[in-house]
N, C-alpha and C. Protein backbone atom coordinates (compact mmCIF):
# COMPACT_ATOMS: atom_id res chain seq x y z
N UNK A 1 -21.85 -38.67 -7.31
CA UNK A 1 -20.44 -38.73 -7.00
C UNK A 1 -19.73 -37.54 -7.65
N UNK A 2 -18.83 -36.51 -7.02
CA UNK A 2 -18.01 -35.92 -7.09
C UNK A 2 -17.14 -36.23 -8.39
N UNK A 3 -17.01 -35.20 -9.17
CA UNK A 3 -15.53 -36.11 -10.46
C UNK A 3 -14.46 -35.31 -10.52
N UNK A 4 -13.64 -36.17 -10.37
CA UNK A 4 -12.40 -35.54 -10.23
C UNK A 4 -11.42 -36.58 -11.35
N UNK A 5 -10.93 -35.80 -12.02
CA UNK A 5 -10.33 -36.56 -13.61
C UNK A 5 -9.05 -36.99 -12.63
N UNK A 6 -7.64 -37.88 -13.66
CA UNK A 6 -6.88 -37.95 -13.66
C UNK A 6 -5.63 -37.33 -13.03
N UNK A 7 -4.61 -37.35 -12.47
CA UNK A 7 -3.91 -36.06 -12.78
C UNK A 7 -3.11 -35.83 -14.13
N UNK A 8 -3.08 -34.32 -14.24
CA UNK A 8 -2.57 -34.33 -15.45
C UNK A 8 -1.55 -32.74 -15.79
N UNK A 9 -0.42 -33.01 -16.87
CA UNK A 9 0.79 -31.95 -16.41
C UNK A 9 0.50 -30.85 -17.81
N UNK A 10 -0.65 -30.96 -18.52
CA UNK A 10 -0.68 -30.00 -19.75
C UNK A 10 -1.42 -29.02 -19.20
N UNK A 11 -1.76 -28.42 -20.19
CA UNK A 11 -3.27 -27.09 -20.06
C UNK A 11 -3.98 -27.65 -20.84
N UNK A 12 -5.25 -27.56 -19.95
CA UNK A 12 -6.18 -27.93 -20.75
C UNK A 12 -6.64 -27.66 -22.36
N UNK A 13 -7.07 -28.54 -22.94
CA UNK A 13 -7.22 -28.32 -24.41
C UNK A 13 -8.49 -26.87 -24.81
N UNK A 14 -8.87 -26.45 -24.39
CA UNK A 14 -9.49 -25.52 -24.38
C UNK A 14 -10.17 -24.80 -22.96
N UNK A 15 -9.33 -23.42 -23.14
CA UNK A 15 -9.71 -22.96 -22.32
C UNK A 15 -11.24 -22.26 -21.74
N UNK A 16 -11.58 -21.84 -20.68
CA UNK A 16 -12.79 -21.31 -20.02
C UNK A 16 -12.90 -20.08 -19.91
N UNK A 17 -12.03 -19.42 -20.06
CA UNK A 17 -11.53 -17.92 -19.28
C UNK A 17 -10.43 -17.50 -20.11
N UNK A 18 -10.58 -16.33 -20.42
CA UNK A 18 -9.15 -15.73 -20.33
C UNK A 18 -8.20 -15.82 -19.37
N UNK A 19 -8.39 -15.03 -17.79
CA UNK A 19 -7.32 -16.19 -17.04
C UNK A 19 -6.70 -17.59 -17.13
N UNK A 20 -7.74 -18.27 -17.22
CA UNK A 20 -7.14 -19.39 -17.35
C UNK A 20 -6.20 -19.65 -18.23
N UNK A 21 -5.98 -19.33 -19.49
CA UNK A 21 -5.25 -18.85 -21.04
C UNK A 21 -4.32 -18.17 -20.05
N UNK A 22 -4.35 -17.07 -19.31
CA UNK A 22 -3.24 -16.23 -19.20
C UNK A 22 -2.79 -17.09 -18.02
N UNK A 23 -3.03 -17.95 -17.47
CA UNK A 23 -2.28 -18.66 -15.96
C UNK A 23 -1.38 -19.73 -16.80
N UNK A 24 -2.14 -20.17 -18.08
CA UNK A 24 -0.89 -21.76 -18.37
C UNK A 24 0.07 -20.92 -19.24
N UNK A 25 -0.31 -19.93 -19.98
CA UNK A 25 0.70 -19.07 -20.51
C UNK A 25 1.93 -18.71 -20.17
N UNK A 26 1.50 -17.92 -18.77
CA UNK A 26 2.05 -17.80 -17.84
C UNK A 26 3.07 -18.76 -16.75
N UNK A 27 2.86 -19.76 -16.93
CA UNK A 27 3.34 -21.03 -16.13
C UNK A 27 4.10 -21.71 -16.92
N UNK A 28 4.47 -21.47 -18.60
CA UNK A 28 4.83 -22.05 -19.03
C UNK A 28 6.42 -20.92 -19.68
N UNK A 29 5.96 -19.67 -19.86
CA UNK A 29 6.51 -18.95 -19.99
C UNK A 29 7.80 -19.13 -18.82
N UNK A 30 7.73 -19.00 -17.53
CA UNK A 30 8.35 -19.35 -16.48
C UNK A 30 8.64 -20.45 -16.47
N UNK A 31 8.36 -21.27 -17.15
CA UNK A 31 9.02 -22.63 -16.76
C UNK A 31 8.55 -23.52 -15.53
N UNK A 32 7.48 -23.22 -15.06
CA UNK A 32 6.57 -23.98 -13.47
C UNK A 32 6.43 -25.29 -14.31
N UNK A 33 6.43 -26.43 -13.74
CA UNK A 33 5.68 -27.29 -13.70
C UNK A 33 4.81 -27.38 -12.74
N UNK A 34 3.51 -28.39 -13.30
CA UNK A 34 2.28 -28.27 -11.95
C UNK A 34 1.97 -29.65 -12.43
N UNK A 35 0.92 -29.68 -11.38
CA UNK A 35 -0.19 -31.02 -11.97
C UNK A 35 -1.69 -30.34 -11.68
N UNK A 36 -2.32 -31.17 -12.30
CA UNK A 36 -3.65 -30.82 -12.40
C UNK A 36 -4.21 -31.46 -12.22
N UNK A 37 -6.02 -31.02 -12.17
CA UNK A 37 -7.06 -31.90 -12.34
C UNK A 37 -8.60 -31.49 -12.84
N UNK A 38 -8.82 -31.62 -13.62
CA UNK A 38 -10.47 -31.17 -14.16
C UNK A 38 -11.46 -31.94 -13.28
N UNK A 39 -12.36 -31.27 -13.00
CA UNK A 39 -13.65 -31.29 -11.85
C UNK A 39 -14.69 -30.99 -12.04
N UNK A 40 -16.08 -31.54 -11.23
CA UNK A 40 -16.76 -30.77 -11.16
C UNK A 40 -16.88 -29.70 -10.63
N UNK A 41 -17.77 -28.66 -10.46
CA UNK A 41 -17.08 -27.17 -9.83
C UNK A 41 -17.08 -27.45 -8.38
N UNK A 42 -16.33 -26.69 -8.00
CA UNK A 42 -15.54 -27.05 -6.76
C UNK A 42 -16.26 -25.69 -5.98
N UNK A 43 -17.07 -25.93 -5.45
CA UNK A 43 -17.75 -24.89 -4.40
C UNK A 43 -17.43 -24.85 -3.14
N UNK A 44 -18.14 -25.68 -2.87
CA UNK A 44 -18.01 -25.88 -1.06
C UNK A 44 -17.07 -26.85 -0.69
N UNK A 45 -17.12 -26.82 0.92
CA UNK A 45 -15.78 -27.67 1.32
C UNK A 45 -15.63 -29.02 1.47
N UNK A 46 -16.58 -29.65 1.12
CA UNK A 46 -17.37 -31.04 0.30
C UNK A 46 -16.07 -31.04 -0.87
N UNK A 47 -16.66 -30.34 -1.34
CA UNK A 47 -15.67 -30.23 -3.09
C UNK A 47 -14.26 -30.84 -2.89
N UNK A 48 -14.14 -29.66 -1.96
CA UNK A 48 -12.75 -29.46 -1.56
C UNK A 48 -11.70 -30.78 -1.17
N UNK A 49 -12.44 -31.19 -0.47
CA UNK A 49 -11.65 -32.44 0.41
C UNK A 49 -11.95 -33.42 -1.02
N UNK A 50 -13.22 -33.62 -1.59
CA UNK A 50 -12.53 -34.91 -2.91
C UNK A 50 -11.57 -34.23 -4.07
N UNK A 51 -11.85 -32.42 -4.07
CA UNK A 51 -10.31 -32.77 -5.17
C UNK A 51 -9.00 -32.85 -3.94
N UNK A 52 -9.04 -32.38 -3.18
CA UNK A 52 -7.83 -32.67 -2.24
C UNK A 52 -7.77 -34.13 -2.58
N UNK A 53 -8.29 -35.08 -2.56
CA UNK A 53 -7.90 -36.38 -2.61
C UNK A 53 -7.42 -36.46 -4.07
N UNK A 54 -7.57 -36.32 -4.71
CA UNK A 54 -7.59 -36.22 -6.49
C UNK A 54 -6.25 -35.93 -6.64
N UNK A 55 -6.24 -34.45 -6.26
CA UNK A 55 -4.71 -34.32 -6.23
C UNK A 55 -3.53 -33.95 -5.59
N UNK A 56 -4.17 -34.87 -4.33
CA UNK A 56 -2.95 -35.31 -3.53
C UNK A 56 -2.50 -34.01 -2.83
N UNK A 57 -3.65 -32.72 -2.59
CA UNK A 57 -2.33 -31.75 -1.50
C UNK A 57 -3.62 -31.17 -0.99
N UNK A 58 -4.21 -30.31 -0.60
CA UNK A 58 -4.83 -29.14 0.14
C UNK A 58 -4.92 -28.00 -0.26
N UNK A 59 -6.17 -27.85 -1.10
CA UNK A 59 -6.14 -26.13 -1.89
C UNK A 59 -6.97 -25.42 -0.85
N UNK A 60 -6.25 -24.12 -1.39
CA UNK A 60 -6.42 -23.14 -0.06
C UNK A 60 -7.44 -22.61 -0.12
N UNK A 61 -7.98 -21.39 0.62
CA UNK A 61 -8.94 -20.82 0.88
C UNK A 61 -8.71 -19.45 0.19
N UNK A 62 -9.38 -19.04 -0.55
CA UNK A 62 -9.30 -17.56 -1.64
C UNK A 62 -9.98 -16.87 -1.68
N UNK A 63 -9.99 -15.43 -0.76
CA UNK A 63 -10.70 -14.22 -0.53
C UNK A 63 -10.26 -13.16 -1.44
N UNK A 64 -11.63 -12.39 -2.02
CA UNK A 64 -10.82 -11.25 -2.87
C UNK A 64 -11.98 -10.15 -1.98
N UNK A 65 -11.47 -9.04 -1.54
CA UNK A 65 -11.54 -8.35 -0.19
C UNK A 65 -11.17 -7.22 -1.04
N UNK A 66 -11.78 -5.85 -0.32
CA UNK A 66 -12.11 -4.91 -0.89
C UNK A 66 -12.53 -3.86 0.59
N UNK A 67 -11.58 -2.05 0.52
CA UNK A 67 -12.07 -1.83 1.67
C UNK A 67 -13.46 -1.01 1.12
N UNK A 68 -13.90 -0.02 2.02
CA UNK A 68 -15.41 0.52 2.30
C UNK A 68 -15.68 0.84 0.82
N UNK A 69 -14.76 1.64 0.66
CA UNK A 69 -14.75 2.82 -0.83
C UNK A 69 -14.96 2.12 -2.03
N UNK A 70 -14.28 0.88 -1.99
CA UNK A 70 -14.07 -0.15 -2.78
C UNK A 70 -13.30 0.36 -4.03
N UNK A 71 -12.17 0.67 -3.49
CA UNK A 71 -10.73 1.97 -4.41
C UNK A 71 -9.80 0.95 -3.95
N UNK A 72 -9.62 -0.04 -2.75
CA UNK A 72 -8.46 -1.09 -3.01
C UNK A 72 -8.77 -2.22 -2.42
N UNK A 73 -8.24 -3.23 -3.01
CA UNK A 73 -8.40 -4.47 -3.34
C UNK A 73 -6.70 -5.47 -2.83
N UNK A 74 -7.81 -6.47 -2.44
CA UNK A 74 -7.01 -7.65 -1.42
C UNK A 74 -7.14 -9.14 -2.23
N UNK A 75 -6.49 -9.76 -2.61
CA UNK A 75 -6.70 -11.31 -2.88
C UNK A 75 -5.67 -11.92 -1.51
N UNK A 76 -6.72 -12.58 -0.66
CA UNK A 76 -6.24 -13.57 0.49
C UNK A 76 -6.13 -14.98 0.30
N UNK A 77 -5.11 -15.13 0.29
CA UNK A 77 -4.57 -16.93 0.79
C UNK A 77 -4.49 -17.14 1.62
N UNK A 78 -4.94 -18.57 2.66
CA UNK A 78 -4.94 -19.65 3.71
C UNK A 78 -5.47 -20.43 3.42
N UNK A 79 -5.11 -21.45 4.67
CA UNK A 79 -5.42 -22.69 4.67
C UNK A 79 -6.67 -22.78 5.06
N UNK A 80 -7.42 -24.19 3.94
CA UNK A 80 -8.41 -23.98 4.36
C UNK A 80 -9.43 -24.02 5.03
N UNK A 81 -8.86 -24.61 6.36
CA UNK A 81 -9.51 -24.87 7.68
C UNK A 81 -9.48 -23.63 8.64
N UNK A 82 -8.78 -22.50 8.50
CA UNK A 82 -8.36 -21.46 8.98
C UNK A 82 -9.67 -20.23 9.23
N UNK A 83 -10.26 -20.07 10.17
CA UNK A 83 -11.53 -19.04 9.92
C UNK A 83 -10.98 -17.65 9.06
N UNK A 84 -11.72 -17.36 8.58
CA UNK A 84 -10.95 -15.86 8.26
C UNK A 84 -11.77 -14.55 8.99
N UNK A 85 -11.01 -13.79 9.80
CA UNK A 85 -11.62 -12.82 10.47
C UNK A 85 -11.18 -11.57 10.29
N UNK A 86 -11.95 -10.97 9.70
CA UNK A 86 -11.76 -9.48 8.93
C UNK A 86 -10.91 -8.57 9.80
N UNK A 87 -11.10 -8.21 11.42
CA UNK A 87 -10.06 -7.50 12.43
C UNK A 87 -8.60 -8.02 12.10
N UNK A 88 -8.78 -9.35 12.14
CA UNK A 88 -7.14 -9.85 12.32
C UNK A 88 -6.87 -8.86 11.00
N UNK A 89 -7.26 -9.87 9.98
CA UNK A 89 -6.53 -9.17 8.65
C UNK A 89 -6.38 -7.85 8.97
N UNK A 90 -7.40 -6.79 9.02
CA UNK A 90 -7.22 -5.56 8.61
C UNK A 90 -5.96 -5.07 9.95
N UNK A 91 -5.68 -5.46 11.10
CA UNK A 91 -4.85 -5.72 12.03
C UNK A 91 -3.23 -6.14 11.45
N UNK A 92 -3.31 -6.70 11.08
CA UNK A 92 -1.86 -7.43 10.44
C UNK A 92 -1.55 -6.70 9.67
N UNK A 93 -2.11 -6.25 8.42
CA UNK A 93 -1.94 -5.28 7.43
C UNK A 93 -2.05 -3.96 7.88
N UNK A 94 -2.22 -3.30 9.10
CA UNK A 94 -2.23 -2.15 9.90
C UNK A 94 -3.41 -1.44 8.76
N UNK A 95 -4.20 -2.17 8.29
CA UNK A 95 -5.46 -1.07 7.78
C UNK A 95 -6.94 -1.02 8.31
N UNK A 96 -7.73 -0.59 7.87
CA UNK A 96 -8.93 -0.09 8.51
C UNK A 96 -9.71 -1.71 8.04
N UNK A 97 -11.03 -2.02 8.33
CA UNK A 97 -11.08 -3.42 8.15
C UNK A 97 -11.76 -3.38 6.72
N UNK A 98 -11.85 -4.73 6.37
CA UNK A 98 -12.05 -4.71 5.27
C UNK A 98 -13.70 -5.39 4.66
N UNK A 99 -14.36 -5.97 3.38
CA UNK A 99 -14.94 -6.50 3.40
C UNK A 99 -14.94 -7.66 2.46
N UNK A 100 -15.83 -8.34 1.75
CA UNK A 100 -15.99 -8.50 0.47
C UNK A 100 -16.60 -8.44 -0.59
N UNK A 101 -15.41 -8.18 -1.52
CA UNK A 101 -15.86 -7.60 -2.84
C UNK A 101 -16.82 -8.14 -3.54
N UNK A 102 -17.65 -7.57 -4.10
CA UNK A 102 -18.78 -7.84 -4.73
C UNK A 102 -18.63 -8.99 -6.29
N UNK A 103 -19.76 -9.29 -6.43
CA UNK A 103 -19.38 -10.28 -7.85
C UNK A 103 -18.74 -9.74 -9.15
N UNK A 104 -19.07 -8.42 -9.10
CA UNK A 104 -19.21 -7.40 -10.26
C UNK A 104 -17.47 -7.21 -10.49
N UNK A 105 -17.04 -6.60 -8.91
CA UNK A 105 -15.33 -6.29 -8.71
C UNK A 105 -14.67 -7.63 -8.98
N UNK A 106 -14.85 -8.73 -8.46
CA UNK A 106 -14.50 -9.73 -8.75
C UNK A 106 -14.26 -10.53 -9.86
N UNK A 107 -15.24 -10.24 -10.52
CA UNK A 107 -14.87 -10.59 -12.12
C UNK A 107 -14.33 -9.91 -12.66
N UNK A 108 -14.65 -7.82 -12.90
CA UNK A 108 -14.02 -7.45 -13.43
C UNK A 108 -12.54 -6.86 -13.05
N UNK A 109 -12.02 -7.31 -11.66
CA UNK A 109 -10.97 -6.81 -11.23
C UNK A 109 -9.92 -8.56 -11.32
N UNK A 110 -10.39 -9.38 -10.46
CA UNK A 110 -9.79 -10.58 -10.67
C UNK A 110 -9.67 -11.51 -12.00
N UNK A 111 -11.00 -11.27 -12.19
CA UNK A 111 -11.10 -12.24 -13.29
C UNK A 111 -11.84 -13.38 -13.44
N UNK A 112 -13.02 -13.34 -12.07
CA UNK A 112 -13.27 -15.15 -12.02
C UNK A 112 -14.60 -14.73 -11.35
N UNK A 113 -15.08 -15.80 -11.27
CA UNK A 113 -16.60 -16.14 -10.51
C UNK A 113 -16.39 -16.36 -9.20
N UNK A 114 -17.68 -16.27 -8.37
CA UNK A 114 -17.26 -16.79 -7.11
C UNK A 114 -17.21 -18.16 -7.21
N UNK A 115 -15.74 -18.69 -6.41
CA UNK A 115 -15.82 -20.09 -6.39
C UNK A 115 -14.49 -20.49 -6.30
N UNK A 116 -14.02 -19.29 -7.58
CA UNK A 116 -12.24 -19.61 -8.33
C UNK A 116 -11.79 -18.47 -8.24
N UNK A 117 -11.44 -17.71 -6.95
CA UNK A 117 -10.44 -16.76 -7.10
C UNK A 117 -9.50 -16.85 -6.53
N UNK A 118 -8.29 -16.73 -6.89
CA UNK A 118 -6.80 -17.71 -6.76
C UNK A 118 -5.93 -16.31 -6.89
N UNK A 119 -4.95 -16.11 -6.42
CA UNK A 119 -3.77 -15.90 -6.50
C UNK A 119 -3.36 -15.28 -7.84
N UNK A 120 -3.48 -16.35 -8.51
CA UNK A 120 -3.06 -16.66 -10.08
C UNK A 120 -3.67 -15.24 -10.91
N UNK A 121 -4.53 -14.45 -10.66
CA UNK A 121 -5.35 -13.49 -10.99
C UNK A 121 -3.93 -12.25 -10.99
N UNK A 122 -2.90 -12.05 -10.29
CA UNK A 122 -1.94 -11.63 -10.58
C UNK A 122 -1.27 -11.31 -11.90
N UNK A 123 -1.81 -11.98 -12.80
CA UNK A 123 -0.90 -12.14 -14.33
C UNK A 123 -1.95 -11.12 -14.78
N UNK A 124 -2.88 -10.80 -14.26
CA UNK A 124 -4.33 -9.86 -15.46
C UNK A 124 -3.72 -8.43 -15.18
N UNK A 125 -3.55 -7.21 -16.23
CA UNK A 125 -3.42 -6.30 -16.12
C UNK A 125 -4.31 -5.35 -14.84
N UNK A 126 -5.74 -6.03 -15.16
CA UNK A 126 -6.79 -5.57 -14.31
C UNK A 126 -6.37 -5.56 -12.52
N UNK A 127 -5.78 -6.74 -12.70
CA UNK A 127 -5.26 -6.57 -11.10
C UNK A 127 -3.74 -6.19 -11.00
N UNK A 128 -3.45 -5.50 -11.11
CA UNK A 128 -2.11 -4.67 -10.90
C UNK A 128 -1.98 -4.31 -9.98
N UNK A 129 -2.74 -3.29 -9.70
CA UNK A 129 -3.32 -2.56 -8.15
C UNK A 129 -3.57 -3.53 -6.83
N UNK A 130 -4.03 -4.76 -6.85
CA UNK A 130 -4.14 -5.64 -6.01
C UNK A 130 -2.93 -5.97 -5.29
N UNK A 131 -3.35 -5.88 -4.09
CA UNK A 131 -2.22 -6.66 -2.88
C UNK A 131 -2.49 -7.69 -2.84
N UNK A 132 -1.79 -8.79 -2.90
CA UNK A 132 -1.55 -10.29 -2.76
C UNK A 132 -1.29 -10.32 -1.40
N UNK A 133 -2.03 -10.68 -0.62
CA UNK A 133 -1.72 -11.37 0.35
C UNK A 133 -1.39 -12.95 1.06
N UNK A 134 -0.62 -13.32 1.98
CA UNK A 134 -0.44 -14.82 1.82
C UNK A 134 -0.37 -15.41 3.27
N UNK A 135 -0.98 -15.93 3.67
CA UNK A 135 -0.71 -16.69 5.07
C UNK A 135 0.13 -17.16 5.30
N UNK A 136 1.15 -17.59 6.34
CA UNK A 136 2.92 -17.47 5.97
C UNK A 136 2.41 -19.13 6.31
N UNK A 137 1.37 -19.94 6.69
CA UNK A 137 1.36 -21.11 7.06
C UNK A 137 1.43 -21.96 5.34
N UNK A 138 0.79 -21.07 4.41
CA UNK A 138 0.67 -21.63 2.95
C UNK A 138 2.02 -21.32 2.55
N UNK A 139 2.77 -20.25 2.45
CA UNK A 139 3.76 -19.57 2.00
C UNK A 139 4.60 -20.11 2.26
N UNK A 140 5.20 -20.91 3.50
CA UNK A 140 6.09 -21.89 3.74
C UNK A 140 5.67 -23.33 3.18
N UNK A 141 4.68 -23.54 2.90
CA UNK A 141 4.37 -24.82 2.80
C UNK A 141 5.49 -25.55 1.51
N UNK A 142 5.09 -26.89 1.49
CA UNK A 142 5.96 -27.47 0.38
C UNK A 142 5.50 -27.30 -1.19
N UNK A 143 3.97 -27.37 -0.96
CA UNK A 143 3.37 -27.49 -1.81
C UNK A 143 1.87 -26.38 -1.60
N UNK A 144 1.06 -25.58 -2.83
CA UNK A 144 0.29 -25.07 -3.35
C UNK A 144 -0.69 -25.41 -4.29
N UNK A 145 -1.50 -25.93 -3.61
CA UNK A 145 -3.05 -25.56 -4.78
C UNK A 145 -4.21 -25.00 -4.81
N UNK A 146 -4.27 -24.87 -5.87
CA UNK A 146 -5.48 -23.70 -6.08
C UNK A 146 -6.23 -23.76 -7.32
N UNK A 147 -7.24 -22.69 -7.57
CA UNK A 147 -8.07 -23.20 -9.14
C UNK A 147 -6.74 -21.97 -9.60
N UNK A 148 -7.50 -22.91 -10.91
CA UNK A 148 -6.59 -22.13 -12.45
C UNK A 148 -7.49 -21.05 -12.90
N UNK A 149 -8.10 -20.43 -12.23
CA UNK A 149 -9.43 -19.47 -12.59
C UNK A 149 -10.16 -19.74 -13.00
N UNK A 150 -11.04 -21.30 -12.95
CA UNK A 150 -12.23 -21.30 -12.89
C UNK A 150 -12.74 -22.58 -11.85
N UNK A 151 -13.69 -22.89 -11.51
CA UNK A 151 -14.11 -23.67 -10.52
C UNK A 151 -14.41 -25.11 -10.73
N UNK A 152 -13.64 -25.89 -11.84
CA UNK A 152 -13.40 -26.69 -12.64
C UNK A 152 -12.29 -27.24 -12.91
N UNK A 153 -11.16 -26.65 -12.47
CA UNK A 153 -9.78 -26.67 -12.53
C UNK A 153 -8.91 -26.66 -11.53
N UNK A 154 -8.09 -27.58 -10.76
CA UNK A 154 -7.54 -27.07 -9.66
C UNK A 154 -6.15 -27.60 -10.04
N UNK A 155 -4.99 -26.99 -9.81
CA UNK A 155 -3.21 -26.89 -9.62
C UNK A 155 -2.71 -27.04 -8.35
N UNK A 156 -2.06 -27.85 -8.23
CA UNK A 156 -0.86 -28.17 -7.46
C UNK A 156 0.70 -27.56 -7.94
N UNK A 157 1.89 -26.79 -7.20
CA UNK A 157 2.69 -26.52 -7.89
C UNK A 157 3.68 -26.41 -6.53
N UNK A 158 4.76 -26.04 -6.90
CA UNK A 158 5.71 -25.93 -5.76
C UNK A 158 5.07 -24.33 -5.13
N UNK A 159 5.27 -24.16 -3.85
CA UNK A 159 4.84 -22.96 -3.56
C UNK A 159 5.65 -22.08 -3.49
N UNK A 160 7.33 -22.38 -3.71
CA UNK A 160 8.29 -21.10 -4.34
C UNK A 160 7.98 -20.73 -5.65
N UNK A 161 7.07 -21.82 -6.05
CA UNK A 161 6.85 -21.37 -7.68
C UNK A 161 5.80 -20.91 -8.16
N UNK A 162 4.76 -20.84 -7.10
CA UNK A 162 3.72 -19.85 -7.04
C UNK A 162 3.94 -18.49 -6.33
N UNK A 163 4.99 -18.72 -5.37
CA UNK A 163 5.88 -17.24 -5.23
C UNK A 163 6.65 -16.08 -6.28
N UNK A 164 7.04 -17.24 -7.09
CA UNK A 164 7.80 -16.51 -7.94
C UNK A 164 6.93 -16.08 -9.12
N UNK A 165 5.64 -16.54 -9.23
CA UNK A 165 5.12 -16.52 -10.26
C UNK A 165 4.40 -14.85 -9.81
N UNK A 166 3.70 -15.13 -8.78
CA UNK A 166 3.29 -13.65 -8.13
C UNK A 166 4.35 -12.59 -8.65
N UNK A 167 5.69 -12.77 -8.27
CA UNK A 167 6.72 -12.07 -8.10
C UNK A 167 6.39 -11.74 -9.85
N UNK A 168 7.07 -12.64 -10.82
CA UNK A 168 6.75 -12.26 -12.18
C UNK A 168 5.83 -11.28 -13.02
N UNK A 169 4.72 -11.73 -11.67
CA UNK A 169 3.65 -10.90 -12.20
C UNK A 169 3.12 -9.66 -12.22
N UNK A 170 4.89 -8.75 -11.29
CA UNK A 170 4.60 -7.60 -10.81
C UNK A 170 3.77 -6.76 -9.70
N UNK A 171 4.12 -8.36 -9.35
CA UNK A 171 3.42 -7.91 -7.27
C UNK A 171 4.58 -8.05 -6.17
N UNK A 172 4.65 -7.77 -4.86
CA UNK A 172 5.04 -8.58 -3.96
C UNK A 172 4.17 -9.50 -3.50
N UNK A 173 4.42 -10.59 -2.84
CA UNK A 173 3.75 -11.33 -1.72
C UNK A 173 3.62 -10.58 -0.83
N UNK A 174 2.87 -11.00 -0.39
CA UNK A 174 3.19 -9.85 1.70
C UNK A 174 2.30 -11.32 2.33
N UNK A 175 3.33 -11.43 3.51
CA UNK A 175 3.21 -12.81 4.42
C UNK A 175 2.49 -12.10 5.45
N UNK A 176 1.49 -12.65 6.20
CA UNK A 176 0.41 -12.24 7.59
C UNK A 176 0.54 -13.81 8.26
């Protein structure tokens, strides 16, 4: 059986990651409230649907994308029933197409393993350079969740307040 804890409105008592440290930091600094939930790691879309039940919303789908040269870097949000097809994107964003980034860029550019790359990766100096991208179907939504940067952790939060948190973090959003 799948475990999916409680919900719950702190940071966890010890963190996994530096992200993770820099996301409740960060969330608290701003003033977000969220809810949470500790898990087993949340891989596949199995995972997905029992913490969706856990905590009550639909965490999205999180691409960190990278073009040929691998000189710039994409973190993608949607929903996560949504295929993701590399033309559209690189289409919408009027760029050449794209791929994905390797484990290596991923950790050391985002911050996370494959499994947990979120949005939230915004607050790391390392990703500065990164375009945030956002599916305008999540971006309108009422509500946002996602891991806290690691695959063990998943947040629910208002999704103006994962907007604004991007925003804080010295990015734009950009809606596709």
């Amino acid at each position: 059986m799948f475990y999916v804890s409680e919900i719950k409105t702190t940071p966890p008592e010890t963190f996994r990651s530096p992200l993770q440290e820099k996301v409740y930091r960060t969330l608290a600094s701003l003033g977000i409230e969220y809810e949470r939930v500790d898990t087993d790691p949340g891989i596949t879309m199995e995972d997905c649907k029992n913490i969706d039940k856990g905590l009550g919303g639909e965490i999205v789908k999180t691409v960190f994308l990278c073009n040929r040269q691998q000189t710039l870097f994409y973190i993608y949000a949607m929903k996560a029933d949504k295929p993701f097809i590399t033309k559209e994107f690189g289409q919408a964003l009027g760029i050449p197409r794209v791929s994905f980034a390797s484990a290596e860029k991923l950790a050391e550019i985002a911050g996370v393993e494959h499994g947990a790359t979120t949005v939230l990766s915004s607050c790391l100096e390392s990703a500065r350079d990164v375009r945030i991208i956002l599916d305008t179907d999540i971006a309108t939504a009422k509500e946002y969740c996602c891991t806290d940067g690691t695959a063990t952790c998943f947040l629910k939060l208002r999704s103006e307040d994962m907007l604004r948190f991007i925003r804080e973090t010295g990015h734009t959003p950009e809606l596709i």
